[in-house]
Protein backbone atom coordinates (compact mmCIF):
# COMPACT_ATOMS: atom_id res chain seq x y z
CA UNK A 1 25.51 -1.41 -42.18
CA UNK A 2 27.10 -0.04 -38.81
CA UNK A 3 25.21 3.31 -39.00
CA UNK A 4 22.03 1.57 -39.84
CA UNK A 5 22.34 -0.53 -36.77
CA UNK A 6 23.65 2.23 -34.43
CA UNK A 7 20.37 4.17 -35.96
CA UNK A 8 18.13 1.35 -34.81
CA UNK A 9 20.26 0.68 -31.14
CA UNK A 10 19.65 4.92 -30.72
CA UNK A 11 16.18 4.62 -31.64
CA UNK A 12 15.40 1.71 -29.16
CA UNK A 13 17.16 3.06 -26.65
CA UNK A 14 15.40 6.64 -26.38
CA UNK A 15 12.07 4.22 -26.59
CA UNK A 16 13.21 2.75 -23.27
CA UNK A 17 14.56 5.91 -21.50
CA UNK A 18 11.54 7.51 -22.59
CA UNK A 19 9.17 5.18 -21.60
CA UNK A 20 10.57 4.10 -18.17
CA UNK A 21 9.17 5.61 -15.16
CA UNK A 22 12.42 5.47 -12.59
CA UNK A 23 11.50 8.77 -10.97
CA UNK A 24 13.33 7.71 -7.87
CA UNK A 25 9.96 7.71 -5.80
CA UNK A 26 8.79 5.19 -3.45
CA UNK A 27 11.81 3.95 -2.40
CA UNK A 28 9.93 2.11 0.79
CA UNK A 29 5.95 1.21 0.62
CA UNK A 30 3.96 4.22 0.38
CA UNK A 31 1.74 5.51 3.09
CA UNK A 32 -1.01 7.69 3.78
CA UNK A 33 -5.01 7.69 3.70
CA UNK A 34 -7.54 7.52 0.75
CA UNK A 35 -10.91 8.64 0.69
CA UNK A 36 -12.58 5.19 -1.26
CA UNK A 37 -13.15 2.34 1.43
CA UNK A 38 -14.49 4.46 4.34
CA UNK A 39 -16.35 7.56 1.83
CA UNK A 40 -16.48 6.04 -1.78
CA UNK A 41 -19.03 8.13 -3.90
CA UNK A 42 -21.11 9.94 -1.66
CA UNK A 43 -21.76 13.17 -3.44
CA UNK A 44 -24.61 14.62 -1.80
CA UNK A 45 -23.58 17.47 0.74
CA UNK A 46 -26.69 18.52 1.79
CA UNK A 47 -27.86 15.53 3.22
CA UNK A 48 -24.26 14.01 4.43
CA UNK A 49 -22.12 17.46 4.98
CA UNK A 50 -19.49 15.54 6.84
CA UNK A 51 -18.96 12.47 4.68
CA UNK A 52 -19.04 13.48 0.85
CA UNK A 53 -15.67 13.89 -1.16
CA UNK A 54 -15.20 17.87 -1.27
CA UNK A 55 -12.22 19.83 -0.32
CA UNK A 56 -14.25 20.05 3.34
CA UNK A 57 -13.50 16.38 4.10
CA UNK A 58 -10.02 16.80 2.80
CA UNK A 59 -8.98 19.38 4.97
CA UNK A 60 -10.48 17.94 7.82
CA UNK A 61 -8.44 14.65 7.52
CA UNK A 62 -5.22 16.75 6.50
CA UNK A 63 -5.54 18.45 10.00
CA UNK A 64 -5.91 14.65 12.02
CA UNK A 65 -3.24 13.29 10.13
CA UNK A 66 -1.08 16.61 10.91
CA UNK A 67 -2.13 16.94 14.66
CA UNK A 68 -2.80 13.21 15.62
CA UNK A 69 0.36 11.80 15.27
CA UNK A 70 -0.46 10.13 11.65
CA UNK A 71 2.03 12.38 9.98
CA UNK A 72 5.07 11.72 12.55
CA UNK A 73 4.57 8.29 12.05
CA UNK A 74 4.80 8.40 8.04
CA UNK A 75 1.61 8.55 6.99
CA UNK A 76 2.30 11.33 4.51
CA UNK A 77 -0.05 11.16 1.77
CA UNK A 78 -3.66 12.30 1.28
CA UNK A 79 -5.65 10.93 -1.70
CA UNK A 80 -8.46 11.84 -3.55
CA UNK A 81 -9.88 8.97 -4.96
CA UNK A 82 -13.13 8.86 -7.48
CA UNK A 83 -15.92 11.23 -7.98
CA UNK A 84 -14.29 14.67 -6.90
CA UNK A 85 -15.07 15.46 -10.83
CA UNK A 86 -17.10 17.45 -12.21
CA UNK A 87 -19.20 15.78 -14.97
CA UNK A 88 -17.49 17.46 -17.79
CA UNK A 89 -14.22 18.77 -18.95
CA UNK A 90 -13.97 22.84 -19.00
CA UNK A 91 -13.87 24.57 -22.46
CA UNK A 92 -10.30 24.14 -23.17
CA UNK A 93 -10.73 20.41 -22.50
CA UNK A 94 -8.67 20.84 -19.31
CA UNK A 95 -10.56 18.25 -15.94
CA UNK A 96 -12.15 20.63 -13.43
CA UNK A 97 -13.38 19.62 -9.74
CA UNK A 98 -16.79 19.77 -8.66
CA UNK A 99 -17.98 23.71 -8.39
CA UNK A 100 -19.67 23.31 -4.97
CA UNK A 101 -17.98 20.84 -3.60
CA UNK A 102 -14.10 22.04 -4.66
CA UNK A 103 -15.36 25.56 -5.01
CA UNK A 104 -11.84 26.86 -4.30
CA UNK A 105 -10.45 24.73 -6.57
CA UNK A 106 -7.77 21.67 -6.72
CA UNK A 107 -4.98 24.10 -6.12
CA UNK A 108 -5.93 25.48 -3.52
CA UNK A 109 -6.66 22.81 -1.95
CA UNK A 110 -3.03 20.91 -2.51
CA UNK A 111 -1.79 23.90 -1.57
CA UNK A 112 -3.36 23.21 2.34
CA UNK A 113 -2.54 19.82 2.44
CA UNK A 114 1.30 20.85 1.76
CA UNK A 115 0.92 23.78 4.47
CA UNK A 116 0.28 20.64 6.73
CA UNK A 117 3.55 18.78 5.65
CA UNK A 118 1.73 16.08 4.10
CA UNK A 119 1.87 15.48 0.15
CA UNK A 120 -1.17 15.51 -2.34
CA UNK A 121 -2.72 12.71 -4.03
CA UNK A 122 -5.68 12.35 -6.80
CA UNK A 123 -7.33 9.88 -9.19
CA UNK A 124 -8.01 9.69 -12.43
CA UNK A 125 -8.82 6.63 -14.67
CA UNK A 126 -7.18 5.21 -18.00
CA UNK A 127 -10.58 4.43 -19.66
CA UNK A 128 -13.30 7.15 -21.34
CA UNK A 129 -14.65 7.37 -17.77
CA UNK A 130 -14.00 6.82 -14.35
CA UNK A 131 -15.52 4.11 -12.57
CA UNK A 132 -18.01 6.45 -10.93
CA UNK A 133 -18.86 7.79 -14.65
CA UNK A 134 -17.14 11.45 -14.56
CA UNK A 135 -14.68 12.23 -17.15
CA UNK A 136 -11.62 9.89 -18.08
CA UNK A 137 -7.96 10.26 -19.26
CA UNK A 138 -7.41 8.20 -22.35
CA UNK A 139 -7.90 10.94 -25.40
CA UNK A 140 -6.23 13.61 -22.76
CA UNK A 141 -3.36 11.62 -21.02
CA UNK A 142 -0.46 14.92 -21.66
CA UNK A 143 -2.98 17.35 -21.14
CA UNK A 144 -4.18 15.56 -17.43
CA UNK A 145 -0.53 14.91 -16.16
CA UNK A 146 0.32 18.57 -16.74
CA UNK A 147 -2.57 19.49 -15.24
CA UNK A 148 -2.08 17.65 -12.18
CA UNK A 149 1.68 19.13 -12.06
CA UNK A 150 0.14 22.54 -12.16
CA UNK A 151 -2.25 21.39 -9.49
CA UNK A 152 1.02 20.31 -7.67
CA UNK A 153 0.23 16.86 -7.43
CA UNK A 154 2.75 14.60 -5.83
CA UNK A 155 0.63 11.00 -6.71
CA UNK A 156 -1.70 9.80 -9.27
CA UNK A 157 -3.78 6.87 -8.49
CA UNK A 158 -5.09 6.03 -12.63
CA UNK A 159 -7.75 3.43 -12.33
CA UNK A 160 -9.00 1.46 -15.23
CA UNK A 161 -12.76 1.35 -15.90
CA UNK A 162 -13.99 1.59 -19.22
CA UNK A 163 -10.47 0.72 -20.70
CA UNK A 164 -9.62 -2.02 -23.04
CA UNK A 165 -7.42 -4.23 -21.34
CA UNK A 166 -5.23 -5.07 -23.89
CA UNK A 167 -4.34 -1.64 -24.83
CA UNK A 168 -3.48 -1.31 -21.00
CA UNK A 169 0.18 -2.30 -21.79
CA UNK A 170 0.83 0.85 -24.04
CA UNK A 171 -1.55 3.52 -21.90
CA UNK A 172 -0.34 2.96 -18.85
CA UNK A 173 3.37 3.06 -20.08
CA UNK A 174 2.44 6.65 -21.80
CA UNK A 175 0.77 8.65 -18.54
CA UNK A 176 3.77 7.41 -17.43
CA UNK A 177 5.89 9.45 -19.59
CA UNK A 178 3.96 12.20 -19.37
CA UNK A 179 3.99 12.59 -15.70
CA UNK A 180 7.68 12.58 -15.62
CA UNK A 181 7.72 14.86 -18.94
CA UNK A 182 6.01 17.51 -16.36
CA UNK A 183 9.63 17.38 -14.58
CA UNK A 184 7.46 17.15 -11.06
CA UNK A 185 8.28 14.11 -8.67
CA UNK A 186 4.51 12.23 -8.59
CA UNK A 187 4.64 8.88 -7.54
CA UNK A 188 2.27 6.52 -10.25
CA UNK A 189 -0.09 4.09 -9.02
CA UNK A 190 -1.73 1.78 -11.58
CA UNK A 191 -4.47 -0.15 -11.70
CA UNK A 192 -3.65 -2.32 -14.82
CA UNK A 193 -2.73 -5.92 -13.65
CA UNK A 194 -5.80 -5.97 -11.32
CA UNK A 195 -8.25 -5.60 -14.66
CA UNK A 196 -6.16 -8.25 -16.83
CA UNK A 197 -5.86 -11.13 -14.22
CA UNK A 198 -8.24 -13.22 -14.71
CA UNK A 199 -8.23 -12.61 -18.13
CA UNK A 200 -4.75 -12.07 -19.52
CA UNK A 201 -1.63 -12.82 -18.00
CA UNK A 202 -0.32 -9.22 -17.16
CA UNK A 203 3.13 -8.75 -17.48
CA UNK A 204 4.50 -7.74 -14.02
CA UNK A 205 8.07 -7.12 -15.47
CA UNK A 206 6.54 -4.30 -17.80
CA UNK A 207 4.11 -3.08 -14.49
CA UNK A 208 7.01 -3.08 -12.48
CA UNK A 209 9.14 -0.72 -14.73
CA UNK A 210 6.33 1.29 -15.53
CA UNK A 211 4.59 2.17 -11.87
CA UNK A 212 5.50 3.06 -8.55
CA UNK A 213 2.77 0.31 -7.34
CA UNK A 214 -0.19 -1.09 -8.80
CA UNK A 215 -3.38 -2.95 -7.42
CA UNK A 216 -3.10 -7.00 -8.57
CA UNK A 217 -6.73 -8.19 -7.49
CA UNK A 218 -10.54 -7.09 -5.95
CA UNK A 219 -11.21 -4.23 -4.03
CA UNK A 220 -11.11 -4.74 -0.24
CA UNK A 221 -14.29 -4.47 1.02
CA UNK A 222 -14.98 -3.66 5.25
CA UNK A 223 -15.42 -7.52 6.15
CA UNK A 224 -12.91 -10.41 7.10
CA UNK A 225 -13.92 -12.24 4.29
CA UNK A 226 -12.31 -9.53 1.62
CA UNK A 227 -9.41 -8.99 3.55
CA UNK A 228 -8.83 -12.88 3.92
CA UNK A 229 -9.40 -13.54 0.02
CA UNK A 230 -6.86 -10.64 -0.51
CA UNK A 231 -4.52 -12.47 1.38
CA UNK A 232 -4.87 -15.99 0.24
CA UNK A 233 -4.51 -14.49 -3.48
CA UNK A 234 -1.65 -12.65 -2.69
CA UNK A 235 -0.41 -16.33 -0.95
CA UNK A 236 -0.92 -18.51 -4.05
CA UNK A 237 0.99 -15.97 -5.96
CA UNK A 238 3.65 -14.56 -4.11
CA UNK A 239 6.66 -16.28 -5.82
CA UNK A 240 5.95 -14.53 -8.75
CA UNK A 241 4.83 -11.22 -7.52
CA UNK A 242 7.85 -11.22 -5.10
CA UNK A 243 9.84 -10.94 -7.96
CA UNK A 244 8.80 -7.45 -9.16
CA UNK A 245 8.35 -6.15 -5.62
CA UNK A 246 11.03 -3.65 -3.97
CA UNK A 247 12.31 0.07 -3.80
CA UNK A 248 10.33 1.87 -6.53
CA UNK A 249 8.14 -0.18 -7.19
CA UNK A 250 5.15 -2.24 -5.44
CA UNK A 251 2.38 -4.68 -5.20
CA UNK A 252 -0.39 -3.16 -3.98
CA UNK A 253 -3.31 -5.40 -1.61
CA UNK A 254 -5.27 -2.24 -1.74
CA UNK A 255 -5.96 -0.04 1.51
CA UNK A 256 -6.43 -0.65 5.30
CA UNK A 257 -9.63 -0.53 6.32
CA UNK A 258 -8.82 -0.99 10.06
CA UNK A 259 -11.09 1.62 12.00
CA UNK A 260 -14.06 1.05 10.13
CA UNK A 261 -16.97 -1.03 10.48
CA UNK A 262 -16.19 -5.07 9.32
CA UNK A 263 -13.16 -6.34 11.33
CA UNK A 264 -12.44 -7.40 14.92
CA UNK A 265 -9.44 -6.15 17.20
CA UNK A 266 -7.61 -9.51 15.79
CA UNK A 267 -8.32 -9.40 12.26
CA UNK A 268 -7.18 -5.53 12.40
CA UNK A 269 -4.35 -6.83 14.17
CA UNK A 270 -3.97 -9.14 11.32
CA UNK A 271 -4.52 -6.58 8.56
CA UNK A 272 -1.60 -4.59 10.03
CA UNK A 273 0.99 -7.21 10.57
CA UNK A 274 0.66 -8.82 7.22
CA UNK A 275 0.50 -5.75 5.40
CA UNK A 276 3.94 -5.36 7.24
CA UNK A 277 5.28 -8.76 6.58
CA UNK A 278 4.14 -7.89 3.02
CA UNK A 279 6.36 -4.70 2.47
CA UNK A 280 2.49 -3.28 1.36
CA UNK A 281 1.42 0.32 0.85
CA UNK A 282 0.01 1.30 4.42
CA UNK A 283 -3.41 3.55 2.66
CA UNK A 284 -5.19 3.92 5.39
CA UNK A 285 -9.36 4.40 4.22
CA UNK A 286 -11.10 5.38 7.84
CA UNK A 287 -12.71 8.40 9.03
CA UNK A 288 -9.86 9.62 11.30
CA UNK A 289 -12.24 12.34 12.78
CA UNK A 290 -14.25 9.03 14.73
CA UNK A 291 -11.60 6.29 14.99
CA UNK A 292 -11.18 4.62 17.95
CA UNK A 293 -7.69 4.78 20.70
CA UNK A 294 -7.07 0.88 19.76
CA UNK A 295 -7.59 1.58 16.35
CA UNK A 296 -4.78 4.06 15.88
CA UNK A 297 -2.84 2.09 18.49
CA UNK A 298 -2.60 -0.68 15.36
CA UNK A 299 -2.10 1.72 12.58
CA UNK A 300 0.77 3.46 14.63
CA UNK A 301 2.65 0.81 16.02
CA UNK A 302 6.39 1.84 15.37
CA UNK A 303 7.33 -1.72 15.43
CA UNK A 304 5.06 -2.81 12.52
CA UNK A 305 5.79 0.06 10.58
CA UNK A 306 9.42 -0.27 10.85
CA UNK A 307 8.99 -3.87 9.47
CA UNK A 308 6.96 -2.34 6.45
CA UNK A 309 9.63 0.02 5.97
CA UNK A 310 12.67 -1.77 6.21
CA UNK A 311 15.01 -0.63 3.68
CA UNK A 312 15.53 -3.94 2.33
CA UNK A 313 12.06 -3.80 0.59
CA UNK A 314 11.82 -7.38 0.32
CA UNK A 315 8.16 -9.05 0.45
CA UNK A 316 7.37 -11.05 2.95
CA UNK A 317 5.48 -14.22 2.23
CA UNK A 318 3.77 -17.23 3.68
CA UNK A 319 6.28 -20.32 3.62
CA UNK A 320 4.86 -22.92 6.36
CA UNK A 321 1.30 -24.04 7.26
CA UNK A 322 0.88 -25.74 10.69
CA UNK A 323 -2.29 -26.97 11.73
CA UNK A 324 -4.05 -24.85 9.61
CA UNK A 325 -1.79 -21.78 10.96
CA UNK A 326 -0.07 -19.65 8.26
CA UNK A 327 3.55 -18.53 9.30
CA UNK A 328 4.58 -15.19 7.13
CA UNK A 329 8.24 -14.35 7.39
CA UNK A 330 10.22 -11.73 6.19
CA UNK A 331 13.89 -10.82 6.11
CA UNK A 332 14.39 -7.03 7.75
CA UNK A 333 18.26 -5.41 8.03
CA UNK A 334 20.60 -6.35 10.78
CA UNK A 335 20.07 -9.65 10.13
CA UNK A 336 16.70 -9.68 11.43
CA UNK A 337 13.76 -11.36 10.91
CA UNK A 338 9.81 -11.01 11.57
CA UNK A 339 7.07 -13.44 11.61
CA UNK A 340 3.58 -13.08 11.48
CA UNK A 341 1.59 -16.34 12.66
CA UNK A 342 -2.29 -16.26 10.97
CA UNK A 343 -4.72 -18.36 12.01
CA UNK A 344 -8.07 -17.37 9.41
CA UNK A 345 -10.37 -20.14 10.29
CA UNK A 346 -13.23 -19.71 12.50
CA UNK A 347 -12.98 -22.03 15.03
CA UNK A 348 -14.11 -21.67 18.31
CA UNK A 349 -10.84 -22.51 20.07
CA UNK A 350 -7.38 -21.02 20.08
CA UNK A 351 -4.63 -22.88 18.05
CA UNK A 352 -1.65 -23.57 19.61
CA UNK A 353 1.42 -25.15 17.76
CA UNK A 354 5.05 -25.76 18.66
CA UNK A 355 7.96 -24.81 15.68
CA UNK A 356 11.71 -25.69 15.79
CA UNK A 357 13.27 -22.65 15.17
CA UNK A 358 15.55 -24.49 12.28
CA UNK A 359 11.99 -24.89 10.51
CA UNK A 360 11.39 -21.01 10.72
CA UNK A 361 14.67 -20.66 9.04
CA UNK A 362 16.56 -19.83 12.17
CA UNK A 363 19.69 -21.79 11.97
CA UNK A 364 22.41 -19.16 11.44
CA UNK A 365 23.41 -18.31 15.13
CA UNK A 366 23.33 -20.61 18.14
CA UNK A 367 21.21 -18.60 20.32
CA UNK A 368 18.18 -15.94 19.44
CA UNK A 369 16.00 -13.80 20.98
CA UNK A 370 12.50 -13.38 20.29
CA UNK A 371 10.18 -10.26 20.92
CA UNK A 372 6.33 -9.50 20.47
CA UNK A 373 5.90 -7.25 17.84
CA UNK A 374 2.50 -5.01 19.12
CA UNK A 375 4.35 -4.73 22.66
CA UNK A 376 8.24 -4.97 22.03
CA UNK A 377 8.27 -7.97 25.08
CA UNK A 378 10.56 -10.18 25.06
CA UNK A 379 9.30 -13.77 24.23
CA UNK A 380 12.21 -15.55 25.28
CA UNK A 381 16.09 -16.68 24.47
CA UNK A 382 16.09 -19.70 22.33
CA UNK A 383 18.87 -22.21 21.37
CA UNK A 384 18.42 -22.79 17.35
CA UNK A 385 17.64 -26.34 18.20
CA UNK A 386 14.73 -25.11 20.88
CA UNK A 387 11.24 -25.13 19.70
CA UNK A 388 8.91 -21.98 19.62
CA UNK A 389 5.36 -22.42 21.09
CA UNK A 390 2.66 -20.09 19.70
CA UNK A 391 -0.93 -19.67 20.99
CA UNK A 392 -3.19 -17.72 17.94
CA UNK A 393 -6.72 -16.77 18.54
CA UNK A 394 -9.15 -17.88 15.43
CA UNK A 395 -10.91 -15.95 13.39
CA UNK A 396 -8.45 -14.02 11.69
CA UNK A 397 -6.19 -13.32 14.42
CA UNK A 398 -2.48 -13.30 14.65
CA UNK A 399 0.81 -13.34 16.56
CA UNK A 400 3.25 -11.55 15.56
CA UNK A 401 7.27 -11.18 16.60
CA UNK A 402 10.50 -10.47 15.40
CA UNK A 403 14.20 -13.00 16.28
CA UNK A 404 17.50 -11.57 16.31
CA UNK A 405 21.05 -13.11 16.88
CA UNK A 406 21.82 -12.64 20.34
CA UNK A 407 24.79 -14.74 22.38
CA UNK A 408 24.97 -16.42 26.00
CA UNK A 409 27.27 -14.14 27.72
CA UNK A 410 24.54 -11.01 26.79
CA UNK A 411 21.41 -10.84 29.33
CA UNK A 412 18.34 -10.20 26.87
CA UNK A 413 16.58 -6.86 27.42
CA UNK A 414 12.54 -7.46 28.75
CA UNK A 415 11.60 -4.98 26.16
CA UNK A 416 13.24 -3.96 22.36
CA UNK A 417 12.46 -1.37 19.02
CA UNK A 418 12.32 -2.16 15.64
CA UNK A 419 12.27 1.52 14.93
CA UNK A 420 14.84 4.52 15.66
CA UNK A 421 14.40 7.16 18.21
């Protein structure tokens, strides 16, 4: 009887260490840039030579991210999202780019992005098909994850169109496997709890063991409206999804689309500082070769990123609504803490509210100081019984700062860093 149950304890044990992801990636929020948002499907070269997916378009935002500062400031993956397929697999059932637009192949092309310090990315979906029709993964699963370590793939985005959603809990599990059965270090990014909510109740604990990070809800589209549904959803569900979130593994809001078309200076503003507050992979979606000086102001503020990147890992959520302004907080190291203060409606004047620091959670030490986040000012030095006055724009804008213990006999500096020299 005590061999048959060691047998069985064996057994489920090499399930579970076979099965578990834990490839020691991700450790903080990933970031980098994605082709979908800003470039989606466009396939036809001759007629848009600068905007369809080929191994052109790739290089070209390799060399901004490398040269423009991108890089430096973490932004250190590249990803190929759909429709760099070509329409069928080659004759030893093996996926194969494009011909004209990848003539030089996948390889090749990885093997630029790395000469430019930054790490490779590509897509692939669960189901018989991607969503943009070209060959999918799920009769091929060990053959596509070595290919991509071949490739020299460092992430996998695997998408789930055409895919039964309950079989989702066992597929995504088992690219899993295979991936780290490759022995290369490619950080996983599912797409299986956004296709089962709404549906079935998808089992975050499992996700969260299973995938580096993992889109929960809609695609973001370029417009306020998207970004603001995103963020309400992510709102009404954060005390679960807050649960699962941390180094290793991630809920993902899906990418910034800052430098595009759809949002104002505030509402990027927003996108960035909640994304923050969020602990959220920063993928940004824009065409870097056009974006705008306040536009990569935003995406390279050292302050916000620091607050995405705190090793703590913790998500930030939204716990106080006043006057129809939403105060996000989250707990950084060194006793830190930043708050993001979102005001979505579209009112035509600014909202202006008054806090007591005690109701921001701000109780521990008997004198603070508060800083601006995009500018590193100093907002004041505040008793914990003092109150904190905020003026937000509407529309989607934000203020954003960060309070730290300070004491009376210390003269606050005018200006502070989240982030290390």
């Amino acid at each position: 009887m005590v061999l048959k149950f060691l047998t069985i304890f064996i057994f489920l044990f090499q399930i579970t260490y076979i099965y578990s992801l834990e490839n020691g990636l991700a450790r903080t929020p990933p970031m980098g840039w994605m082709t979908w948002q800003r470039f989606r499907c466009v396939t036809d070269c001759q007629n848009f030579p600068d905007s369809c997916i080929s191994e052109k378009l790739i290089r070209e935002m390799a060399d901004r991210m490398a040269d423009d500062g991108y890089l430096e400031a973490g932004y250190n993956y590249i990803i190929v999202d759909d429709c760099w397929l070509a329409t069928k697999r080659d004759k030893d059932n093996r996926l194969q780019p494009d011909p004209v637009r990848f003539p030089n192949g996948i390889r090749a092309l990885a093997d630029y992005v790395h000469s430019k310090g930054l790490k490779f990315g590509i897509y692939e979906d669960y189901g018989t098909l991607t969503c943009g029709g070209y060959p999918g993964s799920i009769d091929h699963l060990e053959l596509d994850a070595e290919t991509f370590a071949e490739w020299t793939v460092d992430y996998l985005k695997l998408d789930g169109c055409y895919a039964d959603i309950h079989e989702m809990d066992e597929g995504y599990p088992l690219m899993g496997h295979y991936l780290n059965k490759t022995n290369r270090q490619i950080v996983y990014s599912c797409s299986w709890p956004a296709y089962q909510e709404g549906t079935i109740q998808p089992n975050y604990t499992k996700i969260a063991e299973y995938c580096n990070l993992w889109r929960n809800y809609d695609d973001i589209d370029d417009n306020f409206g998207s970004l603001n549904d995103i963020i309400q959803w992510f709102a009404s569900k954060q005390d679960n999804l807050s649960l699962v979130h941390g180094p290793g593994s991630w809920n993902d809001p899906d990418m910034l689309i800052i430098g595009n078309y759809g949002l104002s200076y505030g509402q990027s503003r927003a996108q960035m500082a909640i994304w923050s507050i969020m602990s959220a992979p920063l993928i940004m979606s824009v065409d870097l070769r056009e974006i705008k000086p306040w536009h990569s102001e935003i995406l390279l503020n050292k302050n916000l990123i620091a607050i995405n990147q705190d090793k703590l890992g913790i998500m930030g959520k939204r716990f106080l609504v006043v006057n129809n302004v939403e105060i996000w907080k989250k707990t950084l190291e060194n006793d830190k803490t930043a708050f993001v203060f979102y005001y979505p409606l579209p009112y035509g004047t600014p909202a202006v509210i008054n806090v007591p620091l005690t109701e921001l959670g701000l109780n521990k030490s008997e004198i603070y100081n508060i800083f601006e986040t995009f500018t590193g000012q100093l907002v004041g030095q505040f008793k914990k019984g003092d109150l904190l006055k905020v003026r937000v724009e509407p529309s989607g804008s934000v203020f954003a700062c960060w309070a730290e213990s300070a004491n009376f006999e210390q003269k606050p500096k005018s200006k502070s860093t989240l982030f290390k020299n």
